[in-house]
N, C-alpha and C. Protein backbone atom coordinates (compact mmCIF):
# COMPACT_ATOMS: atom_id res chain seq x y z
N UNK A 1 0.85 -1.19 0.00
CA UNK A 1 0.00 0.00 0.00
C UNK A 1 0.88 1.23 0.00
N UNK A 2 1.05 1.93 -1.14
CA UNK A 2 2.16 3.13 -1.47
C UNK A 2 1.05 4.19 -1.52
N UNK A 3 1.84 5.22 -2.00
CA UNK A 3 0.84 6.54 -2.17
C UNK A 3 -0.56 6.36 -2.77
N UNK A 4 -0.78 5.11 -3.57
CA UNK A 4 -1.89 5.45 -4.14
C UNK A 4 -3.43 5.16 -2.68
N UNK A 5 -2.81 4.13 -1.78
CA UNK A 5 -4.24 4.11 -0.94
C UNK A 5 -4.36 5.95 -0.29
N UNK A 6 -3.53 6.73 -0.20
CA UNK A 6 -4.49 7.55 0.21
C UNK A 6 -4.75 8.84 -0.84
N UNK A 7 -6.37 9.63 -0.53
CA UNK A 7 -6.93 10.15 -1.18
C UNK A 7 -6.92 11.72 -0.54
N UNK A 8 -6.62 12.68 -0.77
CA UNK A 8 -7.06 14.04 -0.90
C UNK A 8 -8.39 14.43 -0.10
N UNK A 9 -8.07 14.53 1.28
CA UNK A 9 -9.08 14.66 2.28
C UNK A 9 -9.42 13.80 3.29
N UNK A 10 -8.05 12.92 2.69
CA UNK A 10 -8.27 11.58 4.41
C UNK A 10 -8.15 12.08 5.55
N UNK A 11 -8.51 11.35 6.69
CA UNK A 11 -7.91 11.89 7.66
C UNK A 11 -6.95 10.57 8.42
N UNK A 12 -5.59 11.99 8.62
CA UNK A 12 -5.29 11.02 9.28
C UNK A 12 -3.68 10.85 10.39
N UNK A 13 -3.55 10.26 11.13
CA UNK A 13 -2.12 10.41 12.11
C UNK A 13 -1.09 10.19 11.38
N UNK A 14 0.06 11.31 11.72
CA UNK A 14 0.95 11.33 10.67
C UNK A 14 2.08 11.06 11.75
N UNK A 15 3.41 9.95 11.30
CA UNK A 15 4.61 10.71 12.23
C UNK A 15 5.16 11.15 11.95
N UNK A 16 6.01 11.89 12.71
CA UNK A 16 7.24 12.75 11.94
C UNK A 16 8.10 12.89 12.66
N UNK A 17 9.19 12.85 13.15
CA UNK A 17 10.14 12.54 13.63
C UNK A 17 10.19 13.65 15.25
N UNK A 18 9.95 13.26 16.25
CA UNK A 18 10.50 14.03 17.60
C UNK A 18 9.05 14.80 17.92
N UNK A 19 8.02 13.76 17.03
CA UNK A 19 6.48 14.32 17.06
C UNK A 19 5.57 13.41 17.87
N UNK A 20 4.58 13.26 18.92
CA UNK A 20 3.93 12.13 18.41
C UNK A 20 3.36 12.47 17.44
N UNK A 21 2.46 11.34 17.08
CA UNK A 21 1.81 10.97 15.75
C UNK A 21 0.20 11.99 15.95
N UNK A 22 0.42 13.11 14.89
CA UNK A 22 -0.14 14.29 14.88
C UNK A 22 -1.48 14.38 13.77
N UNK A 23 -2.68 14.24 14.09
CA UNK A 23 -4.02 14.74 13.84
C UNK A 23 -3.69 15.50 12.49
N UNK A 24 -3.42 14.83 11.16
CA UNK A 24 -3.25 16.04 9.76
C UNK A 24 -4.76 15.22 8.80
N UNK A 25 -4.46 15.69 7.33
CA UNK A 25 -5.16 15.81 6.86
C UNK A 25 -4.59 15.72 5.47
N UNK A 26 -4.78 14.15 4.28
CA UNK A 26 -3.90 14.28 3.50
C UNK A 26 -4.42 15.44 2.44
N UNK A 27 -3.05 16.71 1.46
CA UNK A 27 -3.42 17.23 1.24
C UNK A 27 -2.74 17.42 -0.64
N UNK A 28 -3.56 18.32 -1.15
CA UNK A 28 -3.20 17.91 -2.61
C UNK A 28 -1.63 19.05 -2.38
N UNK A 29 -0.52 18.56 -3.15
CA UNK A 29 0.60 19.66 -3.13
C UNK A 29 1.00 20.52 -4.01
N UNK A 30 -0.47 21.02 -4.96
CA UNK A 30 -0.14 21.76 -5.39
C UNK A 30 -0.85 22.71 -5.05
N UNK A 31 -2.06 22.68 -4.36
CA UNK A 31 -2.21 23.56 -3.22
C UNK A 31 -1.02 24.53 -2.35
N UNK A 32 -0.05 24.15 -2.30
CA UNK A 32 0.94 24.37 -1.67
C UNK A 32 2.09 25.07 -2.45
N UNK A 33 1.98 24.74 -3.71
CA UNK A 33 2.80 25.11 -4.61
C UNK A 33 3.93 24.21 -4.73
N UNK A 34 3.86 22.68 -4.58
CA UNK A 34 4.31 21.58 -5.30
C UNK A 34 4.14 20.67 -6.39
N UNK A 35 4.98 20.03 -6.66
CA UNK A 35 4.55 18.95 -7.75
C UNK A 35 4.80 17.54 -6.87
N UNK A 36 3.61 16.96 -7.28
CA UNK A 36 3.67 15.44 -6.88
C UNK A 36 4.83 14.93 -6.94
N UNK A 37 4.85 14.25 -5.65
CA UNK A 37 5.74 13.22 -5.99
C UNK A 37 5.13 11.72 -5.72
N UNK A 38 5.81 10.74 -6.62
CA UNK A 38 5.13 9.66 -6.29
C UNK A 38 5.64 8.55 -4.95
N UNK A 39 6.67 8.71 -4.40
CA UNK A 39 6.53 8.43 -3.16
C UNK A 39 6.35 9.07 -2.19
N UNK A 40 5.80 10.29 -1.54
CA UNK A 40 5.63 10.74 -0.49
C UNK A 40 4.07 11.38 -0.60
N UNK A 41 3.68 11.56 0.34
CA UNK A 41 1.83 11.73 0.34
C UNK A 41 2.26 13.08 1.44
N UNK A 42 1.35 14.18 0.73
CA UNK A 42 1.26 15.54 1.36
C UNK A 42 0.61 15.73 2.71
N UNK A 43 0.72 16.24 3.63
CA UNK A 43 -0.04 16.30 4.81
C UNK A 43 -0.28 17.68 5.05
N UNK A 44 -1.55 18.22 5.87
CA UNK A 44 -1.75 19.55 6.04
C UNK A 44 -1.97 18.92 7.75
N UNK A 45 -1.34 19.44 8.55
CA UNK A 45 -1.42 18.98 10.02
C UNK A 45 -2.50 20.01 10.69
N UNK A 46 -3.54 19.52 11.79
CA UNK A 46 -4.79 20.04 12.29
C UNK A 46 -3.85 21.26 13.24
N UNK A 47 -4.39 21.78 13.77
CA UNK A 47 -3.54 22.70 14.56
C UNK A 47 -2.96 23.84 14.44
N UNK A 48 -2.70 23.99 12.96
CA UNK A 48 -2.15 24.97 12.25
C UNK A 48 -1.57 24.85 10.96
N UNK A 49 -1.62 25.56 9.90
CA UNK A 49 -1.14 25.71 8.63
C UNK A 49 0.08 24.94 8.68
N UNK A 50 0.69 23.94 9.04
CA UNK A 50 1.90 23.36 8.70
C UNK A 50 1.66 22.16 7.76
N UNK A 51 2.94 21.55 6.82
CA UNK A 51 2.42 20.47 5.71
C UNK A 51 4.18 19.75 6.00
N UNK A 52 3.89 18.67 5.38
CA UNK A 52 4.92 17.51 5.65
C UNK A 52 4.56 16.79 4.43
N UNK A 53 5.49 16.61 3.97
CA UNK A 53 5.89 15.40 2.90
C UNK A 53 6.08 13.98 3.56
N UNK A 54 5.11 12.79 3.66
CA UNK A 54 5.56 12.12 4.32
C UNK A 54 5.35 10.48 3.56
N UNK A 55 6.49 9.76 4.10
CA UNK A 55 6.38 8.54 3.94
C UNK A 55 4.68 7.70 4.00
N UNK A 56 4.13 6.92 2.93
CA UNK A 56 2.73 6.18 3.04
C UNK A 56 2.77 5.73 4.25
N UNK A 57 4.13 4.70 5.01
CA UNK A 57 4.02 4.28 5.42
C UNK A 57 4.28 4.97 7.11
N UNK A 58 4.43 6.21 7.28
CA UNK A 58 4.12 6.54 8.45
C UNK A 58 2.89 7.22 8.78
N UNK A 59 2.03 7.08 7.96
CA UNK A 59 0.55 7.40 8.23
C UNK A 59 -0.04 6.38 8.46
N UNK A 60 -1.28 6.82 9.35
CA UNK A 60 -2.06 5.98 9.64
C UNK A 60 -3.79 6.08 9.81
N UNK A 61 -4.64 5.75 9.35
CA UNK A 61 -6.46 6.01 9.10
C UNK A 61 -6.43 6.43 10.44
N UNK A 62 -7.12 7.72 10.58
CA UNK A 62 -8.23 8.02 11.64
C UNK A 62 -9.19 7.15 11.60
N UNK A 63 -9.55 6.60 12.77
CA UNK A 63 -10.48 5.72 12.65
C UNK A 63 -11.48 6.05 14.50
N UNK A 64 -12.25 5.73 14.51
CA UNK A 64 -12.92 5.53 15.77
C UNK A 64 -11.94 5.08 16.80
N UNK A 65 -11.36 4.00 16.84
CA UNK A 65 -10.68 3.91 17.79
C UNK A 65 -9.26 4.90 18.34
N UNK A 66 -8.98 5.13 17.10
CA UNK A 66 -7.59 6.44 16.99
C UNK A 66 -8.63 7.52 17.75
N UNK A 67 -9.80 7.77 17.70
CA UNK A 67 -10.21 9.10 18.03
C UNK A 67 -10.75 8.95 19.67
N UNK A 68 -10.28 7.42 20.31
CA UNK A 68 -10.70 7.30 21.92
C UNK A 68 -9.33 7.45 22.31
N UNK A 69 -8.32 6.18 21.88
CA UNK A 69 -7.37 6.88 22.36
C UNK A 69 -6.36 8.14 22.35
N UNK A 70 -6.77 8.79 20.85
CA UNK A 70 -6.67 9.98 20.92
C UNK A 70 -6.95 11.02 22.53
N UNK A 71 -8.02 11.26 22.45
CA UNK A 71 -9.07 11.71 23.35
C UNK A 71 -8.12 11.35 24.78
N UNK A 72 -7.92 10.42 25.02
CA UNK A 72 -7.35 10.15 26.42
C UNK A 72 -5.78 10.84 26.58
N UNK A 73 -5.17 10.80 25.54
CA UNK A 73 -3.78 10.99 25.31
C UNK A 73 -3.42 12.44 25.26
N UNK A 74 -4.15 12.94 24.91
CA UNK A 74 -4.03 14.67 24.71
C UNK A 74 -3.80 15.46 25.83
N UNK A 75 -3.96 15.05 26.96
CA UNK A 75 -3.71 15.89 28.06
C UNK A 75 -2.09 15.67 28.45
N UNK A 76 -1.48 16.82 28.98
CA UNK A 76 0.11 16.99 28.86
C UNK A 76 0.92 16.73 27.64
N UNK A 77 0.49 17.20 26.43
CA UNK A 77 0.99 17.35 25.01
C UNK A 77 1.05 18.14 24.38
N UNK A 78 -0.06 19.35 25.28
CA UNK A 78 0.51 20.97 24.84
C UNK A 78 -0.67 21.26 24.15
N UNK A 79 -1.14 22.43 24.06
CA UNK A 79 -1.92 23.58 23.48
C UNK A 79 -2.54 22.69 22.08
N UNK A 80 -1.50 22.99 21.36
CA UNK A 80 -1.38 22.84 20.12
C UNK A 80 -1.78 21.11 19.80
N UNK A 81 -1.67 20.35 20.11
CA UNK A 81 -1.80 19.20 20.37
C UNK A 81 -3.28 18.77 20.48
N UNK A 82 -3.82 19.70 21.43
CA UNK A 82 -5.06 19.34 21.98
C UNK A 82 -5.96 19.94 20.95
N UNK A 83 -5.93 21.45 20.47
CA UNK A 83 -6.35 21.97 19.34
C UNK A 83 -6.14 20.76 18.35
N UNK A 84 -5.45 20.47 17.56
CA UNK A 84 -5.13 19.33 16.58
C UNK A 84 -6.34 18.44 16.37
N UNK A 85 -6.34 17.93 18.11
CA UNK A 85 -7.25 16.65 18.45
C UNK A 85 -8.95 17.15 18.10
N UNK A 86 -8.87 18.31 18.74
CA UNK A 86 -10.32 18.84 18.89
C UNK A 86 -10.58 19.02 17.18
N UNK A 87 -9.65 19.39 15.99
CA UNK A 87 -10.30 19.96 14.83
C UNK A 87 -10.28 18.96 14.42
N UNK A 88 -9.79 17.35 14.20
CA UNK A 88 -9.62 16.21 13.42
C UNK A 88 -10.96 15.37 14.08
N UNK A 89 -11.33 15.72 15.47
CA UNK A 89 -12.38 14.97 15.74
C UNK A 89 -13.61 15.30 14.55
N UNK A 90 -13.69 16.77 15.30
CA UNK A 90 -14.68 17.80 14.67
C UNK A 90 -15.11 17.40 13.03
N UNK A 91 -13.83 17.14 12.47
CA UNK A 91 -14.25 17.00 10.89
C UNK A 91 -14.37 15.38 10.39
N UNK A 92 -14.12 14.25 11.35
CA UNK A 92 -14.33 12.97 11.65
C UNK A 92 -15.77 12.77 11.84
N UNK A 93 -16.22 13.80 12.48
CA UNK A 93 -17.40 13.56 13.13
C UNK A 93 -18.37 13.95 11.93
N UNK A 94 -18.00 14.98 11.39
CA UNK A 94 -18.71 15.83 10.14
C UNK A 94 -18.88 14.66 8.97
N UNK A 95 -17.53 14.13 8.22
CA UNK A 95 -17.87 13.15 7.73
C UNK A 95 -18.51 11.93 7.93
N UNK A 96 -18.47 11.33 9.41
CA UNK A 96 -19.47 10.41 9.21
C UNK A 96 -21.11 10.97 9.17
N UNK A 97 -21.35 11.85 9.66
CA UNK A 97 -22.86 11.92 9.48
C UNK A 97 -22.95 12.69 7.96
N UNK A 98 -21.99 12.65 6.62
CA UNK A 98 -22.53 12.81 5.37
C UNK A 98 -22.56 11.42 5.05
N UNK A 99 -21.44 10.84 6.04
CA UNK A 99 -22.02 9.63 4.87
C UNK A 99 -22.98 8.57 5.72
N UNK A 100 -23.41 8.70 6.38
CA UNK A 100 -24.55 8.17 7.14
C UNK A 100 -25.64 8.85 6.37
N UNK A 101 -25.89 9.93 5.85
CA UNK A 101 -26.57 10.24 4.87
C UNK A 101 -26.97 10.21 3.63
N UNK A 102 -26.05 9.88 3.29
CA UNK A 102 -25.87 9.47 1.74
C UNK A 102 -26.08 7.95 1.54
């Protein structure tokens, strides 16, 4: 599973080195003013305007369970951290009730 499983609006935990694994959002890079590359998948991180080029394989699906232990983990990780958590829930939450709709 290389760049192609993820899609332009996933959500999802990214690592990055001296980080934990941070609440982003995969993002298109030319938005950004890049050109694709075909091994690394773009990230827009929750929390604030920051983006990372990152390995497929250090991402990982937001999923329900990422978003409990999320939730528990966020306290003593800083401001920014907790913001992160709160906007990746927020838009987790948004997408499932479109597609509970649809």
């Amino acid at each position: 599973a290389g760049r192609q499983k993820w899609k332009v609006g996933d959500l999802v935990l990214a690592k990055v080195k001296g980080f934990p694994a941070w609440p982003a959002t995969v993002s298109d890079p030319g938005k950004w003013g890049h050109s694709a590359d075909s091994k690394k998948v773009v990230v827009c991180f929750f929390g604030g305007e920051q983006i990372a080029f990152c390995n497929p394989a250090d991402l990982e699906e937001f999923t329900e369970e990422k978003k409990v232990t999320l939730v528990g983990k966020r306290h003593g990780k800083g401001a920014d951290f907790s913001r992160a958590v709160k906007e990746i829930i927020r838009c987790f939450e948004k997408l499932k009730k479109q597609n509970e709709g649809s």
